[in-house]
C-alpha atoms as a PDB file:
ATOM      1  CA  UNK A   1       0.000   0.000   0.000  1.00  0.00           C
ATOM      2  CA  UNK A   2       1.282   3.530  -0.617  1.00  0.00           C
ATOM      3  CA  UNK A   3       0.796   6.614   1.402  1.00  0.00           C
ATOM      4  CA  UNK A   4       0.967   9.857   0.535  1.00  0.00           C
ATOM      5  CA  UNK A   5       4.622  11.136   1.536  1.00  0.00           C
ATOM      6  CA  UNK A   6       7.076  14.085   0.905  1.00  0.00           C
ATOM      7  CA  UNK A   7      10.911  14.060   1.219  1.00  0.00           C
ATOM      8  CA  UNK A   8      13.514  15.358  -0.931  1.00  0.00           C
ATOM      9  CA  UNK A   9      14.883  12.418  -3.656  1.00  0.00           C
ATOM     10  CA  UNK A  10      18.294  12.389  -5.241  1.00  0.00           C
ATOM     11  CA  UNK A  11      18.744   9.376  -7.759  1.00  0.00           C
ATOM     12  CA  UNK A  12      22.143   8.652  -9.436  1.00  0.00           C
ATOM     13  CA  UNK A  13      21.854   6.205 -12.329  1.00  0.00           C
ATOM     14  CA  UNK A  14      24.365   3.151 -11.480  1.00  0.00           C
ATOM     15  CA  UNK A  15      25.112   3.099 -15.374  1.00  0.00           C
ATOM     16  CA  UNK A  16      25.268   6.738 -16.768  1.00  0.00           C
ATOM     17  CA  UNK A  17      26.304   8.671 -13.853  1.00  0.00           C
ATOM     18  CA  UNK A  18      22.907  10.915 -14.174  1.00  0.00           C
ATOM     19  CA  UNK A  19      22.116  12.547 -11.191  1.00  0.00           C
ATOM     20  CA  UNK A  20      18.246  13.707 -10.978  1.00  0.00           C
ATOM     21  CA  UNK A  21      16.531  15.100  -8.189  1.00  0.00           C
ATOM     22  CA  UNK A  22      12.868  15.783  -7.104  1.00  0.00           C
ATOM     23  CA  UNK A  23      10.486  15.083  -4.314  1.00  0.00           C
ATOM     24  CA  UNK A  24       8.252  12.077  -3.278  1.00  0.00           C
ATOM     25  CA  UNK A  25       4.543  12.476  -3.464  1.00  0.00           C
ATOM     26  CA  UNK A  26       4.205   8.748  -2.619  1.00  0.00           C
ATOM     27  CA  UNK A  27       5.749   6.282  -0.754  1.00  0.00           C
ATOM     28  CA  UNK A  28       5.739   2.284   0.767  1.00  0.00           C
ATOM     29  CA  UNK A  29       7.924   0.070   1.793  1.00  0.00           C
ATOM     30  CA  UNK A  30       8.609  -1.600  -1.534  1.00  0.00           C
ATOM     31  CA  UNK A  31       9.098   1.569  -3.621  1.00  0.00           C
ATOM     32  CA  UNK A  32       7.760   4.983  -3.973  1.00  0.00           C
ATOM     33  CA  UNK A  33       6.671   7.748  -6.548  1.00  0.00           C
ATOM     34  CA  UNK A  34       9.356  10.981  -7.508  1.00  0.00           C
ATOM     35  CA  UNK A  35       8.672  13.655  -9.171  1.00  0.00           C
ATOM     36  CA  UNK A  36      11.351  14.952 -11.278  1.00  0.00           C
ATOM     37  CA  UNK A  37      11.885  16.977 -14.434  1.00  0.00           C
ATOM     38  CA  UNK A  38      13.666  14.422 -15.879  1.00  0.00           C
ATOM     39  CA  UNK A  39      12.659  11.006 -16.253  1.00  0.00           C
ATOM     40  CA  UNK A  40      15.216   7.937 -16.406  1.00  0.00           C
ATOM     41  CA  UNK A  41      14.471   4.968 -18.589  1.00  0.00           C
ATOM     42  CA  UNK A  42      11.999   2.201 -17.215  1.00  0.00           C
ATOM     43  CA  UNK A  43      14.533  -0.481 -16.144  1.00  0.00           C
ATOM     44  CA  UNK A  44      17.208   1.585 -15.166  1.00  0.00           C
ATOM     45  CA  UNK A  45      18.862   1.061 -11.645  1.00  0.00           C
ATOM     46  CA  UNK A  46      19.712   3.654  -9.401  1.00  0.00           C
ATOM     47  CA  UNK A  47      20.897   4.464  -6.119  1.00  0.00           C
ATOM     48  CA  UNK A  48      18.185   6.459  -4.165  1.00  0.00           C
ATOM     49  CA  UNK A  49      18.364   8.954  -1.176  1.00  0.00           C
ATOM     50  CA  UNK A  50      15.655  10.019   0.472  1.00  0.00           C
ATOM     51  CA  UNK A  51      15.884  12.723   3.143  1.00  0.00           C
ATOM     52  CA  UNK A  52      13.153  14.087   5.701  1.00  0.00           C
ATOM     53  CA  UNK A  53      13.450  16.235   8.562  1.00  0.00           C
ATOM     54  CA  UNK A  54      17.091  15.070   9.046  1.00  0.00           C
ATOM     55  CA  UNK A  55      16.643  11.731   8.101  1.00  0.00           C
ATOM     56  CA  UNK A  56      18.407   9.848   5.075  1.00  0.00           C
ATOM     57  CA  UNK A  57      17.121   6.651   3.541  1.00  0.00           C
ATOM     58  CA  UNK A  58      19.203   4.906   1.115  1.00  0.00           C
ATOM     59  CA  UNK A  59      18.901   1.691  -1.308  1.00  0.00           C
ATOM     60  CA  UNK A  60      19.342   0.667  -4.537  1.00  0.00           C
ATOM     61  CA  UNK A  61      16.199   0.771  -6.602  1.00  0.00           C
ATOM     62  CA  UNK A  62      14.935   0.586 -10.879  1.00  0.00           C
ATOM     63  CA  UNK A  63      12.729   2.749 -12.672  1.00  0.00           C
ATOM     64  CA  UNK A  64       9.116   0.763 -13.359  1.00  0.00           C
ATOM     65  CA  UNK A  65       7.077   3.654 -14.444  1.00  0.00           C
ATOM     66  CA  UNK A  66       8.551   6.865 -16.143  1.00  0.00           C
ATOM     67  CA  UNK A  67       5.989   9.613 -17.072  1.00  0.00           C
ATOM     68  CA  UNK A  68       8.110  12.325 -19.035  1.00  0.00           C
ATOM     69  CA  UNK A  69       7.534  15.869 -17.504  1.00  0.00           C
ATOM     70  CA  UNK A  70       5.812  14.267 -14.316  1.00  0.00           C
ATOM     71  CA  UNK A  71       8.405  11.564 -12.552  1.00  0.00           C
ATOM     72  CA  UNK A  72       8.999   8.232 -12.155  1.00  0.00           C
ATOM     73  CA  UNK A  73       7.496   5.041  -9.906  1.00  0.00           C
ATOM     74  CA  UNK A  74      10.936   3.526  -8.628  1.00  0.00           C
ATOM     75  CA  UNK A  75      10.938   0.134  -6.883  1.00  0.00           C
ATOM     76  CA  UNK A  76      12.933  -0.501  -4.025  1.00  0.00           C
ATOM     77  CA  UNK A  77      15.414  -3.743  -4.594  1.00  0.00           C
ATOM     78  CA  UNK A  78      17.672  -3.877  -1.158  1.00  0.00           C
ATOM     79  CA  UNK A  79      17.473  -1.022   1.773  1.00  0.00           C
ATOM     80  CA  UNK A  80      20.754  -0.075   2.997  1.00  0.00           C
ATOM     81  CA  UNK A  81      21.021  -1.690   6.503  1.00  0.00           C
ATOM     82  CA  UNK A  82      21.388   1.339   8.622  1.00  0.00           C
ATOM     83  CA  UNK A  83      17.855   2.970   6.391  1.00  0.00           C
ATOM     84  CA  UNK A  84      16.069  -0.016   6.983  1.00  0.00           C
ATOM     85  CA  UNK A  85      14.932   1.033  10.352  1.00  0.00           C
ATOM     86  CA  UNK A  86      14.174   4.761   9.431  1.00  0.00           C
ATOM     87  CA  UNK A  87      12.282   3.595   5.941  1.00  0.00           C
ATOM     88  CA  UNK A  88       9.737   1.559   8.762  1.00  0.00           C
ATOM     89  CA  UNK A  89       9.449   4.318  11.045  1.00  0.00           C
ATOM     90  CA  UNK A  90       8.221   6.774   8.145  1.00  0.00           C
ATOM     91  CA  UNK A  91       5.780   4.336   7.438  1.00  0.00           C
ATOM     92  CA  UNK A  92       4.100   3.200  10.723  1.00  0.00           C
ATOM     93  CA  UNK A  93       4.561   7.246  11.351  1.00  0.00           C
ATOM     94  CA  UNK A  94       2.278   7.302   8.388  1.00  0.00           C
ATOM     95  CA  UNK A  95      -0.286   4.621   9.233  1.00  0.00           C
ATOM     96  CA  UNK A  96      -0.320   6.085  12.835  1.00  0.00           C
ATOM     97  CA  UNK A  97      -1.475   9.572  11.901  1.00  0.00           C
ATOM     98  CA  UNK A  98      -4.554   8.272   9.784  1.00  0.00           C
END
């Protein structure tokens, strides 16, 4: 399930060296929605860092959705180990407050 969710997103493509940024209008624990300028292409893994209120969230991740001038759906493939924890509390933060 995905909840609605803002932090600031900077993706690096692991292939190209691209660096994008934009901000998450979605998020769950298996991926989340950015919105960017510029889109990446579907199947493209990246390395994703999410920050919030002084909180960073990293893992590696690939482009499933890219919707030119909008952003791109991003699924998460492996947390870092020291995000893991932080990436759950944003989420049962979320599911508390509803």
């Amino acid at each position: 399930m995905r909840y609605p969710f803002s932090a600031d997103a900077e993706i690096l493509s692991l292939k190209s060296g691209t660096r994008v940024g934009g901000v998450t209008s979605d998020l769950s624990l298996g991926g989340c929605f950015v919105c960017t300028r510029l889109s990446l292409e579907i199947g493209t893994r990246i390395r994703l860092t999410l920050k919030r209120k002084n909180q960073t969230v990293t893992m590696l991740a690939v482009v499933r959705v890219a919707k030119p001038g909008t952003g791109m759906g991003l699924e998460f493939l492996e947390v870092a180990p020291d995000s893991g924890e932080t990436l759950q509390g944003w989420i049962a933060g979320i599911r508390e407050s509803r």
